[in-house]
Protein backbone atom coordinates (compact mmCIF):
# COMPACT_ATOMS: atom_id res chain seq x y z
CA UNK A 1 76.84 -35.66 28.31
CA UNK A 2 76.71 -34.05 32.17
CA UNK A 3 75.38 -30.64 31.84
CA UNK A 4 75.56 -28.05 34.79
CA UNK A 5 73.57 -25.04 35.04
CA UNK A 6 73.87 -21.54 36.89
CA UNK A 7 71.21 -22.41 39.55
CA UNK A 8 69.20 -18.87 39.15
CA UNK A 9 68.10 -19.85 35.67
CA UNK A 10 64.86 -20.03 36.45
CA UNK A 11 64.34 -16.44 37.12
CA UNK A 12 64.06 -14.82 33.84
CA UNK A 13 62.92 -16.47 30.75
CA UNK A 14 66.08 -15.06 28.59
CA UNK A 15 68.47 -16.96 30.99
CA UNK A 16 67.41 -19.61 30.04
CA UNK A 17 67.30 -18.91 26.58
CA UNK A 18 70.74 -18.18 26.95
CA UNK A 19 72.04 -21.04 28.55
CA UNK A 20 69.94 -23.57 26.13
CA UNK A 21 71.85 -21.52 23.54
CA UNK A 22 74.91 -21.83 25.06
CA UNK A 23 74.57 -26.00 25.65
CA UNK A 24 73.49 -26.26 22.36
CA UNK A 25 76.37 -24.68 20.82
CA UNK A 26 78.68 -26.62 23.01
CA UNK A 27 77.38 -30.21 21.82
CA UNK A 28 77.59 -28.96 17.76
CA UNK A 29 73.66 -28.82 17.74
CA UNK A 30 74.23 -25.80 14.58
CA UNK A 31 70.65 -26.44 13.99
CA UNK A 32 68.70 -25.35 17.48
CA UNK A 33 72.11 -22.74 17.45
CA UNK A 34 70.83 -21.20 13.97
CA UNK A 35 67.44 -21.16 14.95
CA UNK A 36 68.02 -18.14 17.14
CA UNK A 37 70.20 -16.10 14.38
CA UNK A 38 68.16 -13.64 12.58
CA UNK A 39 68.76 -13.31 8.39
CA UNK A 40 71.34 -10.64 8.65
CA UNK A 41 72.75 -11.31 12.50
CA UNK A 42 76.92 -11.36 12.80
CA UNK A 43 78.76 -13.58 14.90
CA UNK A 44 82.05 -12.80 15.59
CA UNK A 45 84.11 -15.51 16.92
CA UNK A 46 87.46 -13.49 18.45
CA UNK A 47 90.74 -14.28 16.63
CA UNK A 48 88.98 -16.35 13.95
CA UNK A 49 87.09 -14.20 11.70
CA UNK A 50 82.94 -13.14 11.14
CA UNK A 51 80.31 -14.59 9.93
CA UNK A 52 76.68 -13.98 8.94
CA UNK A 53 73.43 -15.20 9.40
CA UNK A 54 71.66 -18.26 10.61
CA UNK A 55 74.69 -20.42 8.37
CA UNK A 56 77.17 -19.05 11.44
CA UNK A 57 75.74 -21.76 13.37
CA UNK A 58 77.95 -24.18 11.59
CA UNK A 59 81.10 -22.10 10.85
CA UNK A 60 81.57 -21.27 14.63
CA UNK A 61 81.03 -24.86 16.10
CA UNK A 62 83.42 -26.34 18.62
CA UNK A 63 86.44 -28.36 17.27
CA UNK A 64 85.09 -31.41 19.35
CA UNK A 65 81.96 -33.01 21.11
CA UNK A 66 82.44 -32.24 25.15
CA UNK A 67 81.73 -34.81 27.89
CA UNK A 68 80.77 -32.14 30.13
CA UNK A 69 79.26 -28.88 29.79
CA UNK A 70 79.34 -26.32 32.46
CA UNK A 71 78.14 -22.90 32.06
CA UNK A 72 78.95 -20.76 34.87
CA UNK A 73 76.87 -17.39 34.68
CA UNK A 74 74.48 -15.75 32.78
CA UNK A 75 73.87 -11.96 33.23
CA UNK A 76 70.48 -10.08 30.86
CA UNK A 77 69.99 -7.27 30.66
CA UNK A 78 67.33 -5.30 28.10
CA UNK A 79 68.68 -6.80 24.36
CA UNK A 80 71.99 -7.86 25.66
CA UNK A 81 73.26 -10.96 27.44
CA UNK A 82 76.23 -12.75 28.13
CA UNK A 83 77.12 -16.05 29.57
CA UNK A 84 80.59 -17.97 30.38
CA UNK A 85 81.33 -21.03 31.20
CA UNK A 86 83.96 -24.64 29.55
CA UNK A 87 83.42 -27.56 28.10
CA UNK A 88 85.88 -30.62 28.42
CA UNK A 89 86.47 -34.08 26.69
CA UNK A 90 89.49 -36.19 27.19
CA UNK A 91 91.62 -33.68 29.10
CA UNK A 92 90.75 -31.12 26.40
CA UNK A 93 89.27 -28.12 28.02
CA UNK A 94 87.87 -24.97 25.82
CA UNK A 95 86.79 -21.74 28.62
CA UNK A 96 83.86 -19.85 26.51
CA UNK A 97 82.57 -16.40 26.83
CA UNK A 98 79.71 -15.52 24.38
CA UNK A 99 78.01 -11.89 24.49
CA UNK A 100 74.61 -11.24 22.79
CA UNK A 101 72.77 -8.70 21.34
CA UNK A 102 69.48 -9.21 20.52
CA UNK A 103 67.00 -7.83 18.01
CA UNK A 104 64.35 -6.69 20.56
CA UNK A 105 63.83 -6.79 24.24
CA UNK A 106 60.85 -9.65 23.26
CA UNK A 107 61.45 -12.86 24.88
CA UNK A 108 60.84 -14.55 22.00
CA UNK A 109 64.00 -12.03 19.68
CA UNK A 110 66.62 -13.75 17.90
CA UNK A 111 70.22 -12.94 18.46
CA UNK A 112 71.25 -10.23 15.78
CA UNK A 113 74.92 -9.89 16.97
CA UNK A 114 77.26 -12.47 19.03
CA UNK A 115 80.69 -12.27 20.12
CA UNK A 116 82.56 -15.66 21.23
CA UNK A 117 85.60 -15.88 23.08
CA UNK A 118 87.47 -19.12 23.21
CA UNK A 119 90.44 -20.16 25.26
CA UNK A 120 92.46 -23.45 25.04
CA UNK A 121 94.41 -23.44 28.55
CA UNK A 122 97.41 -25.14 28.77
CA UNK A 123 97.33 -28.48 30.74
CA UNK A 124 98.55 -28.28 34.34
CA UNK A 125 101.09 -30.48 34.88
C-alpha cells in the first residue's frame, strides 16, 4: 500500500498521532484504530449513525482495503484535531475528513469524540 504524508508531520507529536490514526483507519487496522478510543468516546460517522467506545473501531471501517492512502493536512490545536485526505483502490475513491476531540491536551490522550465525513465522488468520465 503507497502511503503519502503531509510533509510538516514531524513538527508536533499529535500530527503524527493523527495521521498514524488516520492510515490506520484507512487500511481496516480497527485494532491500532480502537486503541486510541477511550471507554465512553463517540464517533460519529456523518449520514451513517454513532457509535461508542473503543468497539467503533470496527463499526466505522472503510467498505474496502485502499491501494493508496493520501492524507492531505493535519491541523492541532489544544484537544482538538482534524485531518483530510482519500483513499483509492480500483478506480474507487472515498475523500475523508475526520475531526477529533481529545480527552486531554497530553500527548499521550485518547480520542473521546470523532466526527468522520465520507464522500464517494462520482467518476469523471
Amino acid at each position: 500500500m503507497e502511503i503519502k504524508l503531509p510533509a510538516d508531520c514531524g513538527n508536533s507529536p499529535r500530527i503524527g498521532i493523527v495521521s498514524d490514526f488516520a492510515v490506520n483507519w484507512a487500511k481496516g487496522d480497527a485494532q491500532s484504530v480502537s486503541e486510541w478510543l477511550t471507554e465512553d468516546s463517540v464517533w460519529t460517522l456523518v449520514g451513517g449513525g454513532s457509535y461508542s467506545g473503543p468497539a467503533a473501531a470496527e463499526q466505522v471501517r472503510p467498505t474496502f482495503t485502499p491501494e493508496h492512502v493520501e492524507v492531505v493536512s493535519v491541523i492541532t490545536h489544544g484537544r482538538l484535531a482534524s485531518c483530510d485526505g482519500y483513499m483509492e483502490t480500483a478506480g474507487v475513491r472515498i475523500d475523508f475528513s475526520h475531526v477529533l476531540r481529545f480527552a486531554s491536551t497530553a500527548k499521550t490522550a485518547r480520542i473521546a469524540e470523532l466526527r468522520s465525513y465520507c464522500i464517494h465522488p462520482p467518476r469523471s468520465h
